[in-house]
N, C-alpha and C. Protein backbone atom coordinates (compact mmCIF):
# COMPACT_ATOMS: atom_id res chain seq x y z
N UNK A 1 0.83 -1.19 0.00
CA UNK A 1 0.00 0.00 0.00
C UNK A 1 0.87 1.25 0.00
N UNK A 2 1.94 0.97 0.79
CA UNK A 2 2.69 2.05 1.14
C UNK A 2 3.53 2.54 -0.84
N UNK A 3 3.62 1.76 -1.55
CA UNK A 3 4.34 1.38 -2.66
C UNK A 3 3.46 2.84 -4.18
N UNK A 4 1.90 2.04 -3.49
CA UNK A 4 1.25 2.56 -4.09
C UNK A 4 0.73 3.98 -3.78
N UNK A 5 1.22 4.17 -2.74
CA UNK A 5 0.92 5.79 -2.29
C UNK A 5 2.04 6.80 -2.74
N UNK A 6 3.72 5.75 -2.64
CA UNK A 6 4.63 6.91 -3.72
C UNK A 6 4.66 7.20 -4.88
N UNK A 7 4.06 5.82 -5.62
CA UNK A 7 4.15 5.87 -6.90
C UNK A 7 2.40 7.06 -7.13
N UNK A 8 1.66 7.23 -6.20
CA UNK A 8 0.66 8.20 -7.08
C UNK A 8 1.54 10.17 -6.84
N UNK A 9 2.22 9.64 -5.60
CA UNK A 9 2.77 11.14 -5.12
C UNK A 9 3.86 11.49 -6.23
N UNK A 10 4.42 10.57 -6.85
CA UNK A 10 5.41 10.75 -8.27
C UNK A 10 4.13 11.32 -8.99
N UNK A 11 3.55 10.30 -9.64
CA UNK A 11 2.75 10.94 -10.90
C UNK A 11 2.12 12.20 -10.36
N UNK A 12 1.36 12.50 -9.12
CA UNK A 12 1.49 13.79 -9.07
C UNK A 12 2.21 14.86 -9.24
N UNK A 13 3.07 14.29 -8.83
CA UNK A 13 4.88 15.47 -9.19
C UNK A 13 5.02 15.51 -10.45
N UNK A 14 4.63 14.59 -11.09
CA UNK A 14 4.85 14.60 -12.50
C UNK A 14 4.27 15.42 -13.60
N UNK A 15 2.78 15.28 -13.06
CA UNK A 15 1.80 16.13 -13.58
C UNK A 15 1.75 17.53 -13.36
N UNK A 16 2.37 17.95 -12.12
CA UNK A 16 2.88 19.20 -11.50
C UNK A 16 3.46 19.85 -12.72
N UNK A 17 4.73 19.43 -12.41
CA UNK A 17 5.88 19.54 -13.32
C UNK A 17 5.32 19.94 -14.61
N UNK A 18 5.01 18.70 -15.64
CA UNK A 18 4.08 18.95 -16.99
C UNK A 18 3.50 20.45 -16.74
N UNK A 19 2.54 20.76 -15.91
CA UNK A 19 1.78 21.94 -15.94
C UNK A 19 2.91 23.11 -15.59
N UNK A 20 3.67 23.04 -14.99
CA UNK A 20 4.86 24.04 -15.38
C UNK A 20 5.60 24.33 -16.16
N UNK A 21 6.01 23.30 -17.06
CA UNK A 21 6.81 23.68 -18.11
C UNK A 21 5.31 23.82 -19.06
N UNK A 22 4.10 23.73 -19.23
CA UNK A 22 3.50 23.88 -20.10
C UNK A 22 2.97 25.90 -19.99
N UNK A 23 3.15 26.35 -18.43
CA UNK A 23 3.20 27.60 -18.54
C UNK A 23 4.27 28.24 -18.89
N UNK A 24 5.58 27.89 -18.48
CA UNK A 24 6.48 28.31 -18.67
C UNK A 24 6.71 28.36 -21.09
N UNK A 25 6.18 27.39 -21.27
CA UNK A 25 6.30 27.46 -22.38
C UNK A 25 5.37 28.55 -23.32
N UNK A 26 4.23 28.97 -22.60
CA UNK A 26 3.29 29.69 -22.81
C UNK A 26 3.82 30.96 -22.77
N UNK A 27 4.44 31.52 -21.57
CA UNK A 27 5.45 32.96 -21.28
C UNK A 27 6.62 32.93 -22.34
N UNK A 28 6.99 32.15 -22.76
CA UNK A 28 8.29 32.61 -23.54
C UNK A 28 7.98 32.67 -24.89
N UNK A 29 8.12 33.78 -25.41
CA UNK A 29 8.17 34.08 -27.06
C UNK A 29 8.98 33.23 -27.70
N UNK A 30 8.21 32.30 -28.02
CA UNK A 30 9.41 31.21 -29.12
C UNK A 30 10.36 32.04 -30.39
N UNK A 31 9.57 33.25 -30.29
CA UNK A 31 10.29 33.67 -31.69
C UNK A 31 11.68 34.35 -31.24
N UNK A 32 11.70 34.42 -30.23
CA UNK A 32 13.04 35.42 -29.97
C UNK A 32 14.04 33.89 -29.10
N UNK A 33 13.71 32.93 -28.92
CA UNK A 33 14.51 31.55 -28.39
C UNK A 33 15.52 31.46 -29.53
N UNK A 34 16.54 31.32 -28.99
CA UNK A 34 17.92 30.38 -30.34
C UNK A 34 18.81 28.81 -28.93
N UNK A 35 17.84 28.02 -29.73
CA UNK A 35 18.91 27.13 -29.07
C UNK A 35 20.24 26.48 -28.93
N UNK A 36 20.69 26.24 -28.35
CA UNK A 36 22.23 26.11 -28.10
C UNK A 36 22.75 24.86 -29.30
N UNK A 37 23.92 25.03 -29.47
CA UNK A 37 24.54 23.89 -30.44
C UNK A 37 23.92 22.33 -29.96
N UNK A 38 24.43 22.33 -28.50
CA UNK A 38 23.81 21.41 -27.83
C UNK A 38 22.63 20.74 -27.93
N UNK A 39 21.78 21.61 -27.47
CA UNK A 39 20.42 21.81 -27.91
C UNK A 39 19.67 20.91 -28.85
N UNK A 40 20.37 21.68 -30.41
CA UNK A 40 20.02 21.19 -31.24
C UNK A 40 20.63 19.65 -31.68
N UNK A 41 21.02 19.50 -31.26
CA UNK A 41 21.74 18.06 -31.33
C UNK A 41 21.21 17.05 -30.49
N UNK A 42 20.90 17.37 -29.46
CA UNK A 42 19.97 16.71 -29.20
C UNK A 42 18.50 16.35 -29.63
N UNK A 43 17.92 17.73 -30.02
CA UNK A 43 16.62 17.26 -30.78
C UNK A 43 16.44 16.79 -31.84
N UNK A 44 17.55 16.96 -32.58
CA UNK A 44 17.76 16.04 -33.82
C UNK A 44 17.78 14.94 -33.53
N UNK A 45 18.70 14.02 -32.78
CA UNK A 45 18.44 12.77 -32.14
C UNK A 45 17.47 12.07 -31.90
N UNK A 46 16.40 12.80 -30.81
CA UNK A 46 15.36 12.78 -30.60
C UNK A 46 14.28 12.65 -31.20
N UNK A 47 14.45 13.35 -32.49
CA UNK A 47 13.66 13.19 -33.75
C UNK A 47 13.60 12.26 -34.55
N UNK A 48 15.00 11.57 -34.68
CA UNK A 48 15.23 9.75 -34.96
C UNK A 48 14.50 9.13 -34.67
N UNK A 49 14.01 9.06 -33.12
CA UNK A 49 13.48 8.02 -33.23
C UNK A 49 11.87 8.36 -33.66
N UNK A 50 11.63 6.83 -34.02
CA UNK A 50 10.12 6.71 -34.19
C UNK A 50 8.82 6.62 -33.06
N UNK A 51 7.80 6.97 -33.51
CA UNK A 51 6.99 7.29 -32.74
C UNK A 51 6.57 5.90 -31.84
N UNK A 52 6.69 5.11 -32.54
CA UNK A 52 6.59 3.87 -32.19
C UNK A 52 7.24 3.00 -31.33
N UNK A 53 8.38 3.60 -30.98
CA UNK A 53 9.69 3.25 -29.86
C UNK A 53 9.02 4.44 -28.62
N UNK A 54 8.07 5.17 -28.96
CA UNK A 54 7.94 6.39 -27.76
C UNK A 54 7.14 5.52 -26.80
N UNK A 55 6.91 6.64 -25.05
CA UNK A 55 6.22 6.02 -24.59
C UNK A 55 5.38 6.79 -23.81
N UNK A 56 4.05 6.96 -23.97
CA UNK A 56 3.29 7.68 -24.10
C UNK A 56 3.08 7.93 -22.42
N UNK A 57 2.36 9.07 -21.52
CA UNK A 57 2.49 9.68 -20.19
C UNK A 57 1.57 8.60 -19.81
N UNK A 58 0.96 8.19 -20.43
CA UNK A 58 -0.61 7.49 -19.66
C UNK A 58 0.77 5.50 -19.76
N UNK A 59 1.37 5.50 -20.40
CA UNK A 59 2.50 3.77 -20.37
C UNK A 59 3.17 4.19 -18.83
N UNK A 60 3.74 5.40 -18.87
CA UNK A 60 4.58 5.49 -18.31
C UNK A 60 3.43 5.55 -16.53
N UNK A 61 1.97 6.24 -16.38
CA UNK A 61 1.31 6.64 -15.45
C UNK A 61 1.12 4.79 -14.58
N UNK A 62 1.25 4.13 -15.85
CA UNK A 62 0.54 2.18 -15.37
C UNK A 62 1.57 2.07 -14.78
N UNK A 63 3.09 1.93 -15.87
CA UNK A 63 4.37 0.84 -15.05
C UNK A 63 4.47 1.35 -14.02
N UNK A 64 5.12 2.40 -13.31
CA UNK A 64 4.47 3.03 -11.93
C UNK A 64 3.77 2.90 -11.08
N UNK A 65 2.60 2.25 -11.25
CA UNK A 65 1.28 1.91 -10.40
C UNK A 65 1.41 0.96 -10.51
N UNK A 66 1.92 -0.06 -11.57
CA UNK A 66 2.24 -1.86 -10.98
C UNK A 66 3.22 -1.87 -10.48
N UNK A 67 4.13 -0.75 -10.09
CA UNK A 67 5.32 -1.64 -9.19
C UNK A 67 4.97 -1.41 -7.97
């Protein structure tokens, strides 16, 4: 029980989180952003893969709640 009470206090944190970077993304003028060399190298990467290797918030909300 105890297992299942951290794993909902994560996905809460989680969902937290999500709703912060989703304001935070809202405040910042994308048009004036330049991302770092870094940055972009990473999202290129990221962009490799297929959608189909992804794993969606609601995969990730279960494995969590079965452990």
């Amino acid at each position: 029980m105890k297992n299942l009470q951290i794993n909902q206090e994560i996905l809460n944190r989680l969902n937290e989180i999500k709703i912060e970077i989703d304001f935070i993304k809202e405040k910042m003028p994308v048009e004036e952003i330049e991302l770092t060399d870094w940055a972009k190298n990473e999202l290129a990467e990221a962009r490799k893969i297929p959608l189909s290797e992804c794993v969606s918030l609601e995969d990730v909300e279960k494995r969590i709640l079965e452990k």
